[in-house]
Protein backbone atom coordinates (compact mmCIF):
# COMPACT_ATOMS: atom_id res chain seq x y z
CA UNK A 1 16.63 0.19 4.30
CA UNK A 2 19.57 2.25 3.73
CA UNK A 3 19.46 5.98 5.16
CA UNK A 4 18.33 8.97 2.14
CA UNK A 5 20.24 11.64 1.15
CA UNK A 6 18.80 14.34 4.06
CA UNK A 7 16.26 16.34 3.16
CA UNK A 8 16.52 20.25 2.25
CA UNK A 9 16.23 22.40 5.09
CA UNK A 10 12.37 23.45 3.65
CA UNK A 11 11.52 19.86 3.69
CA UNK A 12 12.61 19.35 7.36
CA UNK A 13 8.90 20.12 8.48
CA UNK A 14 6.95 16.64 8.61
CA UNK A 15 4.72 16.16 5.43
CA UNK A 16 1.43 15.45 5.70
CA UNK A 17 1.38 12.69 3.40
CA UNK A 18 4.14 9.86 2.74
CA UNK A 19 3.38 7.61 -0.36
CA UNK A 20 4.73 4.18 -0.01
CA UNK A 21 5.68 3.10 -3.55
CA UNK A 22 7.60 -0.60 -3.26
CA UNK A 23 9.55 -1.59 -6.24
CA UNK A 24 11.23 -5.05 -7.65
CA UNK A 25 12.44 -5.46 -11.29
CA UNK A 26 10.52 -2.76 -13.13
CA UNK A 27 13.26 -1.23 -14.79
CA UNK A 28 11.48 -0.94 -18.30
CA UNK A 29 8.52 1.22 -15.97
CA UNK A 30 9.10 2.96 -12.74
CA UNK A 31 11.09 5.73 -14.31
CA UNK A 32 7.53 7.00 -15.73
CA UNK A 33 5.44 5.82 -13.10
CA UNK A 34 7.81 7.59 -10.74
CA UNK A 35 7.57 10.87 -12.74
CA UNK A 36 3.58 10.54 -13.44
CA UNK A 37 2.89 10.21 -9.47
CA UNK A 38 5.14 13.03 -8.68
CA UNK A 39 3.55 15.00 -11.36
CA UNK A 40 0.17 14.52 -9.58
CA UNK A 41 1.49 15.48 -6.48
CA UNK A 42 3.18 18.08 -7.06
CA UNK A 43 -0.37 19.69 -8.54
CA UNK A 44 -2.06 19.26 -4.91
CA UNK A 45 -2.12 21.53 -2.24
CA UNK A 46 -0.56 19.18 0.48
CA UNK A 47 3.40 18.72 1.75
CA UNK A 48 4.09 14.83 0.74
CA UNK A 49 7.15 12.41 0.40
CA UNK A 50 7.34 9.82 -1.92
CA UNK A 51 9.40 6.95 -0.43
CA UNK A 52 10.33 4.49 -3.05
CA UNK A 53 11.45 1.17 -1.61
CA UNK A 54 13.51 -0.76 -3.77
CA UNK A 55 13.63 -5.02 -2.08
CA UNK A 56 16.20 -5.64 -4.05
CA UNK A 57 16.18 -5.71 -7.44
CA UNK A 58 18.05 -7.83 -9.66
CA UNK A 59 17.56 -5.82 -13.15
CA UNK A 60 18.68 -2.46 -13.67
CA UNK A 61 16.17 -1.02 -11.21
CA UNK A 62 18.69 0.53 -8.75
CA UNK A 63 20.57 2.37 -10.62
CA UNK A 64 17.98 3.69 -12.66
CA UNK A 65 15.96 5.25 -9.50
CA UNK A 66 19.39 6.15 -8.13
CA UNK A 67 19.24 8.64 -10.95
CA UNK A 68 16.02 10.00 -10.20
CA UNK A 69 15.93 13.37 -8.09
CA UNK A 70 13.24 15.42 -6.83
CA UNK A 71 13.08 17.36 -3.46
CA UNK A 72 10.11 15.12 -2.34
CA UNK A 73 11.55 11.83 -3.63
CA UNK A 74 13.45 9.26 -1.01
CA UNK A 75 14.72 6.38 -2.34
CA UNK A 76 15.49 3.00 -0.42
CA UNK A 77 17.37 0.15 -1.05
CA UNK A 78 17.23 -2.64 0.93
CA UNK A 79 18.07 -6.89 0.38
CA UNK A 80 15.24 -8.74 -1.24
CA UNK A 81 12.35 -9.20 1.67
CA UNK A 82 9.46 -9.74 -0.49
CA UNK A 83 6.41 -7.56 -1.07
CA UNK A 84 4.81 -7.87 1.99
CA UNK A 85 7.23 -7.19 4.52
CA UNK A 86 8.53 -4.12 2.59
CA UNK A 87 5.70 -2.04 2.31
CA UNK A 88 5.04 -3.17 6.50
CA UNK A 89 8.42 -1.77 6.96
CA UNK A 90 7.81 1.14 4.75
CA UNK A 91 4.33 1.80 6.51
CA UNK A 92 5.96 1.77 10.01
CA UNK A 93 8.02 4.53 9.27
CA UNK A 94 6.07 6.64 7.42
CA UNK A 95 3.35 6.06 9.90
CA UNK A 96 5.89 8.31 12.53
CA UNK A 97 6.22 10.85 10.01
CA UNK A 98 3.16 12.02 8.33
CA UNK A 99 -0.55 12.17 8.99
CA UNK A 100 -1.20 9.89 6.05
CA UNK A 101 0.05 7.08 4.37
CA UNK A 102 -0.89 6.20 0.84
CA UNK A 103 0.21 2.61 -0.82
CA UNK A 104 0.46 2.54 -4.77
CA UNK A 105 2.58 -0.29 -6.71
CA UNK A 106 5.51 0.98 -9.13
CA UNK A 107 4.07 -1.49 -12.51
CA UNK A 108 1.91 1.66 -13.27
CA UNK A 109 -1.60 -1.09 -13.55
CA UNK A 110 -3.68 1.84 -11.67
CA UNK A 111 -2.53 5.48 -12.74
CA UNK A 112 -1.80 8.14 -10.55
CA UNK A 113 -4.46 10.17 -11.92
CA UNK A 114 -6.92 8.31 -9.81
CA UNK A 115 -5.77 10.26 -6.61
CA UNK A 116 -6.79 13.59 -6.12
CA UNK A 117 -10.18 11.96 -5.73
CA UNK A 118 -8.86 9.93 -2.81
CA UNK A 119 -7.43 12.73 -1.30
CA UNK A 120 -10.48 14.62 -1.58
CA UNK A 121 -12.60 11.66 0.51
CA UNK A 122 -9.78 11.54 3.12
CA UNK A 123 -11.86 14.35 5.01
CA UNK A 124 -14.80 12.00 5.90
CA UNK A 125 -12.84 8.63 6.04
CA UNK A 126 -10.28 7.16 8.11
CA UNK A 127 -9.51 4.31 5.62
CA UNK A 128 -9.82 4.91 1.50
CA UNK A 129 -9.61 1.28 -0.31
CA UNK A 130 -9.45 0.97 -3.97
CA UNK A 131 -11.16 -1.82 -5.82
CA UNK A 132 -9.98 -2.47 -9.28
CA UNK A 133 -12.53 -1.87 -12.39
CA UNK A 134 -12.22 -4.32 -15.25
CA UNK A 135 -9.51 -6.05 -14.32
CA UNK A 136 -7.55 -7.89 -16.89
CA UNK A 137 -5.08 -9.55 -14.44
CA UNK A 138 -4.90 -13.43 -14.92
CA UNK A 139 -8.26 -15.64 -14.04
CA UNK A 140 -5.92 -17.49 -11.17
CA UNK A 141 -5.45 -13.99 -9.74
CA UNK A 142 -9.04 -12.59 -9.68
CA UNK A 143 -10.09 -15.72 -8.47
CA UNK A 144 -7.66 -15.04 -5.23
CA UNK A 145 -9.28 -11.73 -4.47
CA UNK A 146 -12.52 -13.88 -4.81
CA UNK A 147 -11.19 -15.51 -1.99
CA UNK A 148 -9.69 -13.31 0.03
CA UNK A 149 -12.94 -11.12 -0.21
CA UNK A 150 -14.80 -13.55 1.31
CA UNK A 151 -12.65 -14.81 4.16
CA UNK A 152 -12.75 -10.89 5.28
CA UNK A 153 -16.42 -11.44 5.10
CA UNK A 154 -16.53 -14.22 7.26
CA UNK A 155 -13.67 -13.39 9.95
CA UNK A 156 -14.15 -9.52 9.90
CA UNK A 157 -17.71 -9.01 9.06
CA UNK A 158 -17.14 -6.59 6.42
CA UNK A 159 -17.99 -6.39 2.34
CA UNK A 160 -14.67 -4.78 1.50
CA UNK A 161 -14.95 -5.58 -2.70
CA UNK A 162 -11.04 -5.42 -2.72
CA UNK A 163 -9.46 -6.32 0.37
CA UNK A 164 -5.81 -6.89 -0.92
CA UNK A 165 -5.56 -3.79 -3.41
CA UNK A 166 -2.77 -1.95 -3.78
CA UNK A 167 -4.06 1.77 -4.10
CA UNK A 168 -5.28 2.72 -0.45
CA UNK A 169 -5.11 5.83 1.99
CA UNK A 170 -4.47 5.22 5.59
CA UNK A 171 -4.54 7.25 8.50
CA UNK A 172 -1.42 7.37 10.26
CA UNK A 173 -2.93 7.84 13.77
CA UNK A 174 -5.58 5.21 13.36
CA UNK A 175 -3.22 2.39 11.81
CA UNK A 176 -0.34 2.92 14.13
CA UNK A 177 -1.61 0.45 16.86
CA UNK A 178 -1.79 -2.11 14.11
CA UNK A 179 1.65 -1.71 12.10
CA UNK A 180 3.71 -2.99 15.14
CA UNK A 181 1.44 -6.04 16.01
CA UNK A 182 1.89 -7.09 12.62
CA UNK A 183 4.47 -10.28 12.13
CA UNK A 184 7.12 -9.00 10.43
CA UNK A 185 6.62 -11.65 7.53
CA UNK A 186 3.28 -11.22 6.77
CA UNK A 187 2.84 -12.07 3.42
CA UNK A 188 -0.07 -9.86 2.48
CA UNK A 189 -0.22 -7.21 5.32
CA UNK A 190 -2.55 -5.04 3.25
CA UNK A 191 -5.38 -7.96 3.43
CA UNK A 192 -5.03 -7.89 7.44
CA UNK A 193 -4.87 -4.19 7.40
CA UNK A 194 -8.21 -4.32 5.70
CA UNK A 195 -9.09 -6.82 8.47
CA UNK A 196 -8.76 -4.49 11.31
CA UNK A 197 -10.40 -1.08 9.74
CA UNK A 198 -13.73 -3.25 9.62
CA UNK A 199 -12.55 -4.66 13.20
CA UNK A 200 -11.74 -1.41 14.87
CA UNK A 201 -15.10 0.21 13.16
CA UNK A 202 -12.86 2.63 11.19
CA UNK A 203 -14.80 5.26 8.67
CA UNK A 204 -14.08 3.11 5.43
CA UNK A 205 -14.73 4.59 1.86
CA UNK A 206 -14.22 2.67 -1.12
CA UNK A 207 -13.62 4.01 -4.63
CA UNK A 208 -13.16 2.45 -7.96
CA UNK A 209 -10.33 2.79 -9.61
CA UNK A 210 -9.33 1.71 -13.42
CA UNK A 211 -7.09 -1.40 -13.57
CA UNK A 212 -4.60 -1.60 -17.03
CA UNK A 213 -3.00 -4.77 -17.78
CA UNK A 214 1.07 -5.00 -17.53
CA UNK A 215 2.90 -3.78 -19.90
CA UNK A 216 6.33 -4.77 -19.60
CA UNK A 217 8.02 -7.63 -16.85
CA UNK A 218 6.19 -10.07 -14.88
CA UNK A 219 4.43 -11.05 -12.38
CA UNK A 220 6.79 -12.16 -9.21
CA UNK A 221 4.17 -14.71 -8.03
CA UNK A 222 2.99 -17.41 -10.58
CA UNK A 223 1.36 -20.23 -10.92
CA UNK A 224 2.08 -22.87 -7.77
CA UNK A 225 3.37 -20.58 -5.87
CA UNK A 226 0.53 -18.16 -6.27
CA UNK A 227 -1.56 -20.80 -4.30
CA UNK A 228 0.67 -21.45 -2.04
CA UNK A 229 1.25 -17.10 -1.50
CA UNK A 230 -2.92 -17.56 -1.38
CA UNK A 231 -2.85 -20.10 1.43
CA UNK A 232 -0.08 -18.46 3.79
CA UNK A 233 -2.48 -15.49 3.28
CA UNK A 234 -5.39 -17.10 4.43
CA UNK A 235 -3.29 -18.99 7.47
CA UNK A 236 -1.96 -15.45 8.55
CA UNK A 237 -5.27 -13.93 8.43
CA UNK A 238 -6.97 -15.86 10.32
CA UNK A 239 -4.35 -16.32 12.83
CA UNK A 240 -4.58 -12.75 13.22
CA UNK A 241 -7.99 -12.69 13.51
CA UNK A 242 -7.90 -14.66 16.34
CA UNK A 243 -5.51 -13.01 18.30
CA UNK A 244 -6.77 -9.95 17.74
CA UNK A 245 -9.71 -9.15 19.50
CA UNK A 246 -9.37 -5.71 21.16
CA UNK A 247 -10.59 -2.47 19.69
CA UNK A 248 -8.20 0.09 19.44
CA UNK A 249 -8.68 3.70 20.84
CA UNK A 250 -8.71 5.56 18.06
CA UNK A 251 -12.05 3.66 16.77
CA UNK A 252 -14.24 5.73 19.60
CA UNK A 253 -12.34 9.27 18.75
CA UNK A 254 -15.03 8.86 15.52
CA UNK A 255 -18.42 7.99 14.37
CA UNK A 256 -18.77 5.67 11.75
CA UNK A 257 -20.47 6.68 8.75
């Protein structure tokens, strides 16, 4: 990632939250799904950064961001990686930076307006994992969280009802361990991430969230290489699963509730 403009000498202090927003060809939509999130957060009581990671766009993405400015926005640009390893990268830092680390996607498919109550639960929870109400994404894609639900079930013992979705609230403390153990390729960190909250006995809330269909650009993953994204999934997670085996520290510094 290339280095942001530095921060204003008010917004030296650490924040307390850093919002990981990754980006790739929305140019039609992140300029109002920027503005909408920093509209909510801006209404909360709580110092926050919104880092917006841009892997590489080839539409007119970059330059429209590039034009965005807020003193809580940081923008990133960085060569094409793929979804996965950006937001690992993104997590990492923001993980040395902030108490908490929040993961939304920049197509605007779950609205910003479903956070405050997040925020809210962080109090009693160590982990806060959306899951997706009525969701109108393709049958081939539901039927992947299908999947991916289950294998949780089997490796990790938990009922997590979506595992891989991309609206969740992480304690920095608590997922640091895990960030740097992670390959730096995983394809779908935030399914293995799910993984070890159940593993490490982690205080896990989940809370629906509403789920609009896409309304402009496409999906990056399609078709045959959806199943093949589904089985290097499924080949990483239980490859971590077996390795990791260990409960981290932080998981006796709290009760589970």
């Amino acid at each position: 990632m290339t280095s942001p403009t530095p921060a204003p000498l008010h917004r030296i202090t650490p924040p307390e939250l850093i919002v990981v927003m990754p980006v790739y060809n929305e140019a039609e939509v992140v300029e109002s799904v920027v503005h909408e999130w920093l509209d909510i957060l801006d209404r909360l009581t709580v110092s926050y950064r919104l880092h917006l990671c841009n892997d590489g766009s080839t539409d007119e993405t970059a330059s429209i961001v590039d034009q965005l400015s807020h003193p809580s926005l940081e923008i990133h640009h960085a060569r094409n990686r793929g979804h996965g390893p950006t937001i690992l990268r993104a997590y990492k830092v923001a993980a040395s930076r902030s108490s908490w680390i929040f993961q939304c996607d920049s197509d605007g498919e779950i609205p910003a307006s479903a956070f405050p109550e997040f925020w809210r639960t962080r109090e009693k929870a160590d982990f806060v994992l959306g899951f997706r109400q009525h969701r109108t994404s393709p049958p081939s894609r539901r039927m992947i969280t299908t999947v991916l639900r289950q294998l949780i079930r089997i490796l990790f013992g938990g009922r997590l009802r979506d595992s891989n979705c991309p609206y969740r609230l992480m304690r920095s403390e608590a997922f640091r361990p895990l960030f740097d153990q992670l390959p730096e390729d995983s394809f779908a960190p935030n399914v293995l991430i799910s993984g070890f909250g159940i593993l490490d006995r982690l205080r896990i809330r989940e809370l629906s969230v509403p789920h609009h269909p896409r309304q402009t650009g496409v999906c990056s993953i399609r078709k045959l290489s959806l199943l093949r994204a589904a089985l290097v999934s499924a080949r990483q997670t239980v490859a971590f699963r077996i390795r990791y085996k260990r409960v981290s520290r932080y998981a006796g510094t709290h009760s589970k509730s």
